[in-house]
N, C-alpha and C. Protein backbone atom coordinates (compact mmCIF):
# COMPACT_ATOMS: atom_id res chain seq x y z
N UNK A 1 0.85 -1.18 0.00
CA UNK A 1 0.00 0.00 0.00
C UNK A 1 0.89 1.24 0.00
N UNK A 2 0.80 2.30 -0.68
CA UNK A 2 1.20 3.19 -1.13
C UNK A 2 0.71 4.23 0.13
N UNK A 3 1.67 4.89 0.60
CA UNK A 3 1.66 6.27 1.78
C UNK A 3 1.50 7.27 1.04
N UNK A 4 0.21 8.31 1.08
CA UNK A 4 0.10 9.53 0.09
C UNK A 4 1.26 10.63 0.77
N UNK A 5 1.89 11.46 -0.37
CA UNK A 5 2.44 12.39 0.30
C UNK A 5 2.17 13.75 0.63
N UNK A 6 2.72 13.42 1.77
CA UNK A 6 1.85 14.51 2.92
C UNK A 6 1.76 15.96 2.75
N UNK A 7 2.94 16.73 1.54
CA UNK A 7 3.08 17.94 1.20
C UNK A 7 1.82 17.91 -0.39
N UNK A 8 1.45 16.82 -0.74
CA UNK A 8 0.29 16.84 -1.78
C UNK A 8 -0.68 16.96 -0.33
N UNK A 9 -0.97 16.81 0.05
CA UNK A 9 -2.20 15.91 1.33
C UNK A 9 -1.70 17.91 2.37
N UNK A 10 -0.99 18.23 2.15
CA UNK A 10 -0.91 19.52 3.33
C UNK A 10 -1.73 20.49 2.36
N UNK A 11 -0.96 20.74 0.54
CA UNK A 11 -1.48 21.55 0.11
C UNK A 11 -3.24 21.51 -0.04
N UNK A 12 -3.80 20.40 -0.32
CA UNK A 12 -4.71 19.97 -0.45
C UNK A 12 -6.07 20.55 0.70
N UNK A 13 -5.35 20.37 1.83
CA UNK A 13 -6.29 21.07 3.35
C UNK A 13 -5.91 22.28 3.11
N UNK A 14 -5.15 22.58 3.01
CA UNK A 14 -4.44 24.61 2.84
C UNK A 14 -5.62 25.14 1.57
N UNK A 15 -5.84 24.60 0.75
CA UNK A 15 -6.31 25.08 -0.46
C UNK A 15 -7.72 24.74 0.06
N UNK A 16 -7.77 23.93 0.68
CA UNK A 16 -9.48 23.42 0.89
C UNK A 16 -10.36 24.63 2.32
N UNK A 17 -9.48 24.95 2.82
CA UNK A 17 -9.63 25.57 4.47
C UNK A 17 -9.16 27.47 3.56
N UNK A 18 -8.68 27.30 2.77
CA UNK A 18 -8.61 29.16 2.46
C UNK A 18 -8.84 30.02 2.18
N UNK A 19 -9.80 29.71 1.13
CA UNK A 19 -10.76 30.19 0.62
C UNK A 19 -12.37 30.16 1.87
N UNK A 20 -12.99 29.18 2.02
CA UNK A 20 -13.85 29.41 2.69
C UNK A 20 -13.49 30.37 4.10
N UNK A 21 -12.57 30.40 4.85
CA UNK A 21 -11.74 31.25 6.09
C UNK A 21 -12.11 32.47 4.88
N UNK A 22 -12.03 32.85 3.81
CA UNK A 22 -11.94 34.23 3.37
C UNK A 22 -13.24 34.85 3.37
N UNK A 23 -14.16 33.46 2.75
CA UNK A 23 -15.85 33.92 3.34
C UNK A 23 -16.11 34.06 4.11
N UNK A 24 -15.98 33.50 5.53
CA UNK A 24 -15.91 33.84 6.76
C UNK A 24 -15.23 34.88 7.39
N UNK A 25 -14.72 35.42 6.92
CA UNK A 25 -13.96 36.67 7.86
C UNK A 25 -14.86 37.54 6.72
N UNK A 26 -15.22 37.87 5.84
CA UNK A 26 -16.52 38.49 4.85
C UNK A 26 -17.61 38.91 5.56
N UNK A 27 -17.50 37.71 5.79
CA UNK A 27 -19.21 38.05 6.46
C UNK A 27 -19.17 38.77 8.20
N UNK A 28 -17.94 38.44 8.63
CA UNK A 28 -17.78 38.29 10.30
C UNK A 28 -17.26 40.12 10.18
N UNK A 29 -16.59 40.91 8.98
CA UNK A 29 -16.56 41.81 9.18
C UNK A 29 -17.63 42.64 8.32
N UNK A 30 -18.71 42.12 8.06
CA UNK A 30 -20.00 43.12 7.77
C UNK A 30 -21.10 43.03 8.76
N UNK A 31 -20.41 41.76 9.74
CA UNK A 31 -21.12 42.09 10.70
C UNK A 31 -20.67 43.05 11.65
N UNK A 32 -19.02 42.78 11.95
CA UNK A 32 -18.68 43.73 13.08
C UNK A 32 -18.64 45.41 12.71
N UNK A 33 -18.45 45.85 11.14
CA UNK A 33 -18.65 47.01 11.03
C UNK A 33 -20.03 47.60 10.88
N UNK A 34 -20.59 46.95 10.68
CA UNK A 34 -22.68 46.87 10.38
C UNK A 34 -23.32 46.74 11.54
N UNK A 35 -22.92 46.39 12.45
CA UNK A 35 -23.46 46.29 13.82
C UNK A 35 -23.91 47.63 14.56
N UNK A 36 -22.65 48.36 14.56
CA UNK A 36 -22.99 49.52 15.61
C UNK A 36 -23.68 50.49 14.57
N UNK A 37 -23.82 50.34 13.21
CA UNK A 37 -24.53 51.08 12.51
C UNK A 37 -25.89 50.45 12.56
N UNK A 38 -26.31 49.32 12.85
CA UNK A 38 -27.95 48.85 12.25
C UNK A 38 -28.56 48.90 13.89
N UNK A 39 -27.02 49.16 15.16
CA UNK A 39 -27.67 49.24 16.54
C UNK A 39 -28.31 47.92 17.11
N UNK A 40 -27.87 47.89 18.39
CA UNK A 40 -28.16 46.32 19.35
C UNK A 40 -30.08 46.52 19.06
N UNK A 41 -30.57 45.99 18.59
CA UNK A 41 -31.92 46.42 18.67
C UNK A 41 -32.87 44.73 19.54
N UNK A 42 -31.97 43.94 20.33
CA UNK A 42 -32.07 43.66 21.13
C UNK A 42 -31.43 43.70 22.88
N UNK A 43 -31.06 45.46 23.00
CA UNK A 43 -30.81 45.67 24.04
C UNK A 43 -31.51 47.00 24.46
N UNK A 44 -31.78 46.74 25.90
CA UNK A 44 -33.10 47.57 26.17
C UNK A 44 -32.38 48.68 27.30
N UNK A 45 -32.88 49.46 27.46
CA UNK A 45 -32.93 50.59 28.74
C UNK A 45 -30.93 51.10 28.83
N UNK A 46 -30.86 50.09 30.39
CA UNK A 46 -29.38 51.09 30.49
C UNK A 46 -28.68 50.27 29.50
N UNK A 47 -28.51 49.24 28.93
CA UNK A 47 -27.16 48.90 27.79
C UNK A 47 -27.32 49.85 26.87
N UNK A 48 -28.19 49.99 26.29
CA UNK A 48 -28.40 50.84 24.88
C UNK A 48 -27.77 52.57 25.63
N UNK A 49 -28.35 53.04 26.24
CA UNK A 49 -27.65 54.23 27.06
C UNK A 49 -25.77 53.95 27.83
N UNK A 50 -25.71 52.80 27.74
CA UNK A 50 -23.86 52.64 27.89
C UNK A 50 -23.08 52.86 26.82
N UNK A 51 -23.91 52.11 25.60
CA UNK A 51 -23.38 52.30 24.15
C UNK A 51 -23.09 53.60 23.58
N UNK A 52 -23.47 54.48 24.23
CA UNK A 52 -24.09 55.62 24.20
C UNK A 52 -22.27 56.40 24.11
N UNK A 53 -22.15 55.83 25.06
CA UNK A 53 -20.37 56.35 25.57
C UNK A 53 -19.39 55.61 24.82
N UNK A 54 -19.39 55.26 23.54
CA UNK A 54 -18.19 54.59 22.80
C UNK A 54 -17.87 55.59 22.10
N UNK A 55 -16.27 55.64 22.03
CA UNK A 55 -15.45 56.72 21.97
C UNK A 55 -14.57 56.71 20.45
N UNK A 56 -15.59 56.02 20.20
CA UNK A 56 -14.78 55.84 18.97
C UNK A 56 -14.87 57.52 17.63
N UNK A 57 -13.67 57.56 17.53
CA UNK A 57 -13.09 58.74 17.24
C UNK A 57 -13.18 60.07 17.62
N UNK A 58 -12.70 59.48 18.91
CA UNK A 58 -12.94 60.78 19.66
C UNK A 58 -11.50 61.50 20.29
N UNK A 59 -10.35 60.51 19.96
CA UNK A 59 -9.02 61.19 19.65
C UNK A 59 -8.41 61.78 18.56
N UNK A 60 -9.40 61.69 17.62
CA UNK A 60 -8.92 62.34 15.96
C UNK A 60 -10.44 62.10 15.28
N UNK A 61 -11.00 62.99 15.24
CA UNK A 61 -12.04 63.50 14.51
C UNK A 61 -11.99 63.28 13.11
N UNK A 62 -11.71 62.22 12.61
CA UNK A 62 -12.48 61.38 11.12
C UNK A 62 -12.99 61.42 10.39
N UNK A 63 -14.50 61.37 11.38
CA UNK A 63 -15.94 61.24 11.13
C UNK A 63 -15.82 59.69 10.28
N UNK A 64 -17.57 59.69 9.61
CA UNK A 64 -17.31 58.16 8.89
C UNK A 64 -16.87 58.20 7.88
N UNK A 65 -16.42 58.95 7.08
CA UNK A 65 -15.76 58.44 5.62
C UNK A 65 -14.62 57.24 6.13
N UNK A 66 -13.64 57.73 7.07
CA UNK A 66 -12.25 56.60 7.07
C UNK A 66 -12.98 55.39 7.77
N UNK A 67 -14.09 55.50 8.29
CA UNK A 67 -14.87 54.03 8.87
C UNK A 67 -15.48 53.54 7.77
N UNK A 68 -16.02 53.88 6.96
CA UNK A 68 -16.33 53.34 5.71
C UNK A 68 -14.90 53.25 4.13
N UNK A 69 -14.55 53.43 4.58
CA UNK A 69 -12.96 53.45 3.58
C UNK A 69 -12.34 52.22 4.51
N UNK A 70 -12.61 52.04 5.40
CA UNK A 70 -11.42 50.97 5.87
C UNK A 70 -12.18 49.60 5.68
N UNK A 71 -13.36 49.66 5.78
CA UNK A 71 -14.38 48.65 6.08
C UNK A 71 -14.14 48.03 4.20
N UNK A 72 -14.25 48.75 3.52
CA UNK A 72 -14.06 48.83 2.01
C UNK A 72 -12.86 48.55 1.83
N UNK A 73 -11.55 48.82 2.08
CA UNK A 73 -10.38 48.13 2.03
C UNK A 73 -10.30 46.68 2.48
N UNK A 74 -10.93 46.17 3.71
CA UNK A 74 -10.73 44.98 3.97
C UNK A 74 -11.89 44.22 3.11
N UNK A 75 -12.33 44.88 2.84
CA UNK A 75 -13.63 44.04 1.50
C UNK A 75 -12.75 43.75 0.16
N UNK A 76 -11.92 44.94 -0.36
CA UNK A 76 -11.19 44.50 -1.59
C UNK A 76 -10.08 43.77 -1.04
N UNK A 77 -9.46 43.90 -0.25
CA UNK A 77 -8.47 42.72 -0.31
C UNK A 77 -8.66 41.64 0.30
N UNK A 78 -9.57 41.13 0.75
CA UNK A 78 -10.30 39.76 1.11
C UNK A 78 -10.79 39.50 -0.12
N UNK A 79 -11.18 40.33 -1.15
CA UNK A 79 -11.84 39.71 -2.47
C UNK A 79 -10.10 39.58 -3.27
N UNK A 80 -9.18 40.13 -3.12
CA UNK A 80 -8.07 39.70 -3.95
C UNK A 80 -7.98 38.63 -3.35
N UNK A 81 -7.49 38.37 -1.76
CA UNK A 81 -6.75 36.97 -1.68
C UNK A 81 -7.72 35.89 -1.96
N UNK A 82 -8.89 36.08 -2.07
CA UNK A 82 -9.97 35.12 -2.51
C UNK A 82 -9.56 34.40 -3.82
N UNK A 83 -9.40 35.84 -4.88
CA UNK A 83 -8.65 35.30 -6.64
C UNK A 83 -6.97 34.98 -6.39
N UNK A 84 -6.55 35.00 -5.20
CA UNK A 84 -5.46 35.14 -5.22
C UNK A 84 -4.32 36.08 -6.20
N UNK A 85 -4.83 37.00 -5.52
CA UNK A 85 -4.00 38.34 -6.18
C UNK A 85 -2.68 38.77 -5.31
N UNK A 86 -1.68 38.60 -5.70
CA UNK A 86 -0.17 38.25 -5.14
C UNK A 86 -0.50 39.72 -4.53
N UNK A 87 -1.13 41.04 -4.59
CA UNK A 87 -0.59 42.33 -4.10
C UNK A 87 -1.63 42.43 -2.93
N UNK A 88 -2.43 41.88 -3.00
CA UNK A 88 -4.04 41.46 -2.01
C UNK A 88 -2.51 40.95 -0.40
N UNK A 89 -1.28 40.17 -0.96
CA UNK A 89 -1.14 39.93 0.41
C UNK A 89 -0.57 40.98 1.37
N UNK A 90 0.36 41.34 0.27
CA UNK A 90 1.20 43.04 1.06
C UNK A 90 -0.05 44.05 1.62
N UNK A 91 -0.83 43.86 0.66
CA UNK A 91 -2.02 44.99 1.15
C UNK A 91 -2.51 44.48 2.52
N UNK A 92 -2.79 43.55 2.83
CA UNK A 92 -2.97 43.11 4.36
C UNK A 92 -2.45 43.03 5.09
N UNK A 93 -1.56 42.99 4.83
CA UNK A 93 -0.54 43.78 6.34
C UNK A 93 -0.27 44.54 6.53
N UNK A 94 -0.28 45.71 5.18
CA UNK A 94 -0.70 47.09 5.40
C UNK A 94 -1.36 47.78 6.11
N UNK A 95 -2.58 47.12 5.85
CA UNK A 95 -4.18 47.64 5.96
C UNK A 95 -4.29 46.77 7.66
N UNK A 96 -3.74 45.68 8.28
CA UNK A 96 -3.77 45.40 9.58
C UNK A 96 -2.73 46.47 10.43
N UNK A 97 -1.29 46.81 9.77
CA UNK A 97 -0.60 47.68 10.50
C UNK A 97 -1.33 49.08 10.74
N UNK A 98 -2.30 49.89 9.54
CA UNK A 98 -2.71 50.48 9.62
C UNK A 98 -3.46 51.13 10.55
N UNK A 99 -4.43 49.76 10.61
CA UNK A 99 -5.58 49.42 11.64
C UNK A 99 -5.48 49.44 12.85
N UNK A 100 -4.08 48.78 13.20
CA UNK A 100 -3.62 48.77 14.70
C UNK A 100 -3.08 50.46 15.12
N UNK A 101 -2.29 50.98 13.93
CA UNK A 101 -1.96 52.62 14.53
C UNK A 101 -3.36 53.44 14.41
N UNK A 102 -4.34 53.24 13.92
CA UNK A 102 -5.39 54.14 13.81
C UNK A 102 -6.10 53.85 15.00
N UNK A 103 -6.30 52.87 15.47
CA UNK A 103 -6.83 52.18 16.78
C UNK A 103 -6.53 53.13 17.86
N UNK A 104 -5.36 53.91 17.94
CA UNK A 104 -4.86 54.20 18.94
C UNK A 104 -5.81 56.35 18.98
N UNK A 105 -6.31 55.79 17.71
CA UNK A 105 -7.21 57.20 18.24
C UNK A 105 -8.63 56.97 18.23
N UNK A 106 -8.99 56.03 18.34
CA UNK A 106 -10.53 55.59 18.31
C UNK A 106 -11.08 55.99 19.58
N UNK A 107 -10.18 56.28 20.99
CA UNK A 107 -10.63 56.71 22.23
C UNK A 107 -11.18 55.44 22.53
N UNK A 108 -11.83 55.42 24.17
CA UNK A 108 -12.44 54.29 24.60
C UNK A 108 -13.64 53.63 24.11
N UNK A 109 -13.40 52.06 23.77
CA UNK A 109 -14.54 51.16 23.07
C UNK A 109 -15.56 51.02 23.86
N UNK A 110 -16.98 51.24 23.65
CA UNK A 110 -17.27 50.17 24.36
C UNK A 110 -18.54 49.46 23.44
N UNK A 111 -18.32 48.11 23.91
CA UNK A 111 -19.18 47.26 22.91
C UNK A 111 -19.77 46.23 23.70
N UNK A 112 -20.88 45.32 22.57
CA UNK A 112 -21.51 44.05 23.36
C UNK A 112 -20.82 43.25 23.33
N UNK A 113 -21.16 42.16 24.01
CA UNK A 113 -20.55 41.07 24.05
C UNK A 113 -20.10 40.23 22.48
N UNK A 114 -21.27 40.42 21.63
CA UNK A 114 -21.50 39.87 20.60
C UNK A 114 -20.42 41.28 19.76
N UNK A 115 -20.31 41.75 19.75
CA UNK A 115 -19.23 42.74 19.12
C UNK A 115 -18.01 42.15 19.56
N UNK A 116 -17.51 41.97 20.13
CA UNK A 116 -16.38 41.89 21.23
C UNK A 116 -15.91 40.37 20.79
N UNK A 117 -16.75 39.80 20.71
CA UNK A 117 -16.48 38.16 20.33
C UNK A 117 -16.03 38.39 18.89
N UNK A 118 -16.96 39.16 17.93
CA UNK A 118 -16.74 38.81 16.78
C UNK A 118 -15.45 39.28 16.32
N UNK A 119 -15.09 40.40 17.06
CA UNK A 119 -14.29 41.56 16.90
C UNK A 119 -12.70 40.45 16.88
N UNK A 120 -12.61 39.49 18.12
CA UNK A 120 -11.90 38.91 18.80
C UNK A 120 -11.44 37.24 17.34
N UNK A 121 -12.25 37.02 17.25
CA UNK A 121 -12.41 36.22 16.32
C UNK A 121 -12.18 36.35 14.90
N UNK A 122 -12.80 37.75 14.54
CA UNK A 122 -12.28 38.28 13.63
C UNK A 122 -10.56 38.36 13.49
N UNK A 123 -10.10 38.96 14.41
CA UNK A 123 -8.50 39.03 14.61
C UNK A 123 -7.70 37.43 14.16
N UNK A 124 -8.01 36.60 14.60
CA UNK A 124 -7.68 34.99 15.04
C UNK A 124 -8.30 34.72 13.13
N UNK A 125 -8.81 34.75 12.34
CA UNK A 125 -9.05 34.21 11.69
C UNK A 125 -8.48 34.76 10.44
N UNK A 126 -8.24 36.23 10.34
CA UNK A 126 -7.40 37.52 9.90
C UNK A 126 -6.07 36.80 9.75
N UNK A 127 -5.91 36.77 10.91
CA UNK A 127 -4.53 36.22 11.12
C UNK A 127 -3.95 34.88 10.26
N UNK A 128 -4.75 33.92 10.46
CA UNK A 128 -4.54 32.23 9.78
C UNK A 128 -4.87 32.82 8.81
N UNK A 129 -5.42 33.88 7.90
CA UNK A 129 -5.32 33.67 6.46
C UNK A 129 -4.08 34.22 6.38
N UNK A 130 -3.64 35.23 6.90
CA UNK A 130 -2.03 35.85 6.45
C UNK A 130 -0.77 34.97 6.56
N UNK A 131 -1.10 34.13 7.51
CA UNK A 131 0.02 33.12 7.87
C UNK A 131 -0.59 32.07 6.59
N UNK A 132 -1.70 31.93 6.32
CA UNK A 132 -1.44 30.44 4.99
C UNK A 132 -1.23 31.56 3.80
N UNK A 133 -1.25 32.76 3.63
CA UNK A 133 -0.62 33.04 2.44
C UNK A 133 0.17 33.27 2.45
N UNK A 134 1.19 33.69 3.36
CA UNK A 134 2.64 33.43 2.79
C UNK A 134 3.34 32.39 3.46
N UNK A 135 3.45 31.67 4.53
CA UNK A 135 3.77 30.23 4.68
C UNK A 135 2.79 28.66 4.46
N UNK A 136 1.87 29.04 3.66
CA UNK A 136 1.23 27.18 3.85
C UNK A 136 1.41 27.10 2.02
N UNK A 137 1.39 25.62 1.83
CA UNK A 137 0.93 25.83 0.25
C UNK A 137 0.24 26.46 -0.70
N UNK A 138 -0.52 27.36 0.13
CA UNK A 138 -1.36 28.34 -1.19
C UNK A 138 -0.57 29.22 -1.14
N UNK A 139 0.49 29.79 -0.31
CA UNK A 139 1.38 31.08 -1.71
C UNK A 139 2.10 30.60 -2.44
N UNK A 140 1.96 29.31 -2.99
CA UNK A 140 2.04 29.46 -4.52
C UNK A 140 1.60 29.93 -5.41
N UNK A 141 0.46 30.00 -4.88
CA UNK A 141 -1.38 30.34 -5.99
C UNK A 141 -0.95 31.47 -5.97
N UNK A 142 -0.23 32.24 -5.48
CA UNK A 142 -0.04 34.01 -4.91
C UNK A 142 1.15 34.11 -6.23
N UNK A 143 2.49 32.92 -5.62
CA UNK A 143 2.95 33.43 -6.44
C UNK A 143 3.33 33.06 -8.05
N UNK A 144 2.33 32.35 -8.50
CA UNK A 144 2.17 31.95 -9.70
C UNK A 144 1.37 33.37 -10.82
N UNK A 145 0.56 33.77 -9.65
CA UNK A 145 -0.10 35.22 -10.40
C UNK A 145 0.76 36.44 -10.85
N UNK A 146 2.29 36.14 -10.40
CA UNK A 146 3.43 37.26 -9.79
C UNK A 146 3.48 37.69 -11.78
């Protein structure tokens, strides 16, 4: 009996698990940026009045265009690494370094639980796609497009 090999059998789960992780973080960030815009409309009295106090951009005055420009950046380059577009990967670590220095003027968060999870999860799943595109067998697919 013949042992399959395991770098056919690695790329195979890498390619099978990378694409769908790209739909999923899709959807997980139209929820987490769509949320505080469509409002907890199952939270009643004092939560909805706590929400009230999220501080978001309240160390650098923005407004929403750059909340809707960023939300739109991670939409196009989740749709490149989807086609596997070799510049879709630099752009995400861009657009995460970005994210993390802009963070630092959003002022104090405050969110639901269900924000907070997704938010959290979101990060963790962000992450495993950046690490399988440039270390698992699909940056090849990246860099075959080069």
């Amino acid at each position: 009996m013949a042992v399959p090999d395991s770098s056919i059998q690695a790329t195979t789960y890498a390619e099978r698990l990378f694409r769908p992780l790209i739909a999923v973080s899709v959807v997980m960030h139209l929820a987490v940026w769509l949320l505080p815009v469509a409002g907890p409309r199952w939270l009643k009295g004092f939560d909805v009045w706590l929400l009230r106090f999220d501080g978001y951009g309240a160390l650098l005055q923005h407004g929403q265009i750059l909340y809707w420009c960023l939300l739109t950046s991670w939409l196009l380059i989740l749709t490149g690494l989807f086609f596997y577009v070799a510049a879709s990967r630099f752009a995400l670590v861009l657009l995460i370094a970005v994210s993390a220095i802009l963070s630092f003027t959003w002022g104090i968060r405050v969110l639901t639980s269900y924000e907070s999870a997704l938010d959290s999860l979101l990060a963790a799943i962000d992450g495993i796609v950046l690490a399988m595109a440039y270390w698992s067998p699909v940056r090849a697919e990246f860099e075959k497009q080069r």
